[in-house]
Protein backbone atom coordinates (compact mmCIF):
# COMPACT_ATOMS: atom_id res chain seq x y z
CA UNK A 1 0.00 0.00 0.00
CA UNK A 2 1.69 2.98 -1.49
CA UNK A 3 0.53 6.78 -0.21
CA UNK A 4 1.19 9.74 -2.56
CA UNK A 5 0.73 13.14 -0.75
CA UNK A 6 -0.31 15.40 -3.70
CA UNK A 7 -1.77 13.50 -6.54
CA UNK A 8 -5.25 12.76 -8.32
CA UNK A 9 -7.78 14.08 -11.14
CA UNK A 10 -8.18 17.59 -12.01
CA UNK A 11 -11.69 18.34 -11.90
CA UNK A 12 -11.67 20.81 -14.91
CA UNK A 13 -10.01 18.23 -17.38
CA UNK A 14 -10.76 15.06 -16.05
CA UNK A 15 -6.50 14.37 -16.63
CA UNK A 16 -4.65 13.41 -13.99
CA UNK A 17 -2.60 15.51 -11.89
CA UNK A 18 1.14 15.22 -11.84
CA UNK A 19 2.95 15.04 -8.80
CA UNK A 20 4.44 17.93 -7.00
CA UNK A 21 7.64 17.27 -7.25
CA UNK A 22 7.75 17.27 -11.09
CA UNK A 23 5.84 20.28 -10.99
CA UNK A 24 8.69 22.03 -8.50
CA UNK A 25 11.35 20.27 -11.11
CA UNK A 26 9.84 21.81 -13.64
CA UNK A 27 9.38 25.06 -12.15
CA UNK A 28 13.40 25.41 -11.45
CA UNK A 29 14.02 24.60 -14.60
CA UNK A 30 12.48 27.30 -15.88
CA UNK A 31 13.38 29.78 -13.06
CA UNK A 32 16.20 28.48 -11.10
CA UNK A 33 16.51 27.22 -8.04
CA UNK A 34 15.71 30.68 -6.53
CA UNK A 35 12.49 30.34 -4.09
CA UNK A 36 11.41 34.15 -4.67
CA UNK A 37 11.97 33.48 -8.41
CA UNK A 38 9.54 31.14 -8.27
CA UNK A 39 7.02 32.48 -6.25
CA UNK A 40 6.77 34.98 -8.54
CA UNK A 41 6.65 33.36 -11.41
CA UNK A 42 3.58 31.25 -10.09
CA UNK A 43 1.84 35.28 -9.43
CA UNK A 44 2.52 35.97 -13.00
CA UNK A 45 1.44 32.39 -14.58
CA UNK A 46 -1.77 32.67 -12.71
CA UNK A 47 -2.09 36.12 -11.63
CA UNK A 48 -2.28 38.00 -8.55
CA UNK A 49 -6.12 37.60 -8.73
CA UNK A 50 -5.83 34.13 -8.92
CA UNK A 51 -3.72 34.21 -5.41
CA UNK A 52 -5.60 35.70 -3.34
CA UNK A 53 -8.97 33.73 -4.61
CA UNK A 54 -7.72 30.30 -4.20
CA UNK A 55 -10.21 27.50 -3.58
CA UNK A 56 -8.94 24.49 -2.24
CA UNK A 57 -9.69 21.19 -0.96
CA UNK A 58 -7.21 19.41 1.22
CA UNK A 59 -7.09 16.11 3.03
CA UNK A 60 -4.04 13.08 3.42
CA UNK A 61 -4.51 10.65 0.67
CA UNK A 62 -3.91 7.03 0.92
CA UNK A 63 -4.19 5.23 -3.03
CA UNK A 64 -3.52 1.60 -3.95
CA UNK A 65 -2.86 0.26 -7.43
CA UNK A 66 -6.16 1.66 -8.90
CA UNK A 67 -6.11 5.57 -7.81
CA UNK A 68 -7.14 7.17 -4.43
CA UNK A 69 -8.26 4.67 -1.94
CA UNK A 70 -9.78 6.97 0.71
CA UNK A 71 -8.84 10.38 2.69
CA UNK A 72 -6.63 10.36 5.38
CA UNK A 73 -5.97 12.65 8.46
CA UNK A 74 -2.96 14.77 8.11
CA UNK A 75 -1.19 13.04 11.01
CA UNK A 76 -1.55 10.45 9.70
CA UNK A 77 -0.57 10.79 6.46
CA UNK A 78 2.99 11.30 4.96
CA UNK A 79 1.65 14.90 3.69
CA UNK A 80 4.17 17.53 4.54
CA UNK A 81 0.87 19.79 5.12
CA UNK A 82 3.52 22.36 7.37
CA UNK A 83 5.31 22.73 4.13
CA UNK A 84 2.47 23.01 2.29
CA UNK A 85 0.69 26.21 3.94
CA UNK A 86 4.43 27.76 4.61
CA UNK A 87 4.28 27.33 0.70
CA UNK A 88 1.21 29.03 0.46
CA UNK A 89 2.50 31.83 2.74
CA UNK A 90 5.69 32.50 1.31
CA UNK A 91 3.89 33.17 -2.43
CA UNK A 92 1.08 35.31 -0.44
CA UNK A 93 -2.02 32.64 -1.68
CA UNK A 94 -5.18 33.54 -0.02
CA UNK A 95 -8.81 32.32 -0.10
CA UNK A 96 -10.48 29.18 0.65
CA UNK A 97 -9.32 25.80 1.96
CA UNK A 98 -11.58 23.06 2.29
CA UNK A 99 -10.09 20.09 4.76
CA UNK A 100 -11.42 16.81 2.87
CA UNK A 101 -10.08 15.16 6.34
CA UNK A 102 -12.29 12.10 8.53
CA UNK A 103 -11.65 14.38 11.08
CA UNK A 104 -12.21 17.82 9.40
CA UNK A 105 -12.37 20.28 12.21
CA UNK A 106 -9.09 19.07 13.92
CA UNK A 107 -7.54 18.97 10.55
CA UNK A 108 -8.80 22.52 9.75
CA UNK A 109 -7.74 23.65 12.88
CA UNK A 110 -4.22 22.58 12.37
CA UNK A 111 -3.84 24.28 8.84
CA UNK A 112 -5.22 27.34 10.40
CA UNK A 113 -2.97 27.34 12.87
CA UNK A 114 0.01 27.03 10.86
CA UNK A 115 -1.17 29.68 8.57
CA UNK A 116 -2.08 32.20 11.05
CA UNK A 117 1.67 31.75 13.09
């Protein structure tokens, strides 16, 4: 049983999501290794509007062979979730997060938390 922390379907094109890290590979590629560089390269690919209007739905994800098996609390997940919304932070991303979590209002809790400090 193999858990992936950031992948699935893209709602919009029914395609499958790649995984983060490829996305991050990709991104230095493109701007270097620089952290800045990229955070504001994702403002200008999706624009500042896009930033601050964010809708998101969160959760730890546990798949098997055939996709996404169910949702998983963030403990107990291998989700770097403190990354994740010191990611968000850093490239000033603002709007809505939905926690997909079995236990949603610890798990929301937590994220708020970590955004807030």
């Amino acid at each position: 049983m193999k858990r992936h922390p950031f992948r699935g379907i893209c709602e919009a094109t029914g395609k499958p999501l790649r995984d983060a890290d490829k996305v991050l590979d990709e991104m230095e590629e493109v701007v270097g290794p620089n952290r800045r560089e990229a955070e504001a390269a994702l403002g200008k690919k999706l624009g500042e509007t896009a930033l601050k209007r964010m809708h998101i739905h969160v959760s730890g994800v546990e798949y098997n062979a055939k996709g996404e098996m169910k949702h998983l609390n963030l403990d107990e997940s291998d989700f770097r979730y403190d990354d994740w919304v010191q990611a968000l932070k850093d490239a000033g991303v603002e709007g809505t997060v939905i926690c997909e979590s079995p236990i949603q209002e610890r798990d929301a809790l937590i994220l708020k938390s970590l955004y807030l400090s």
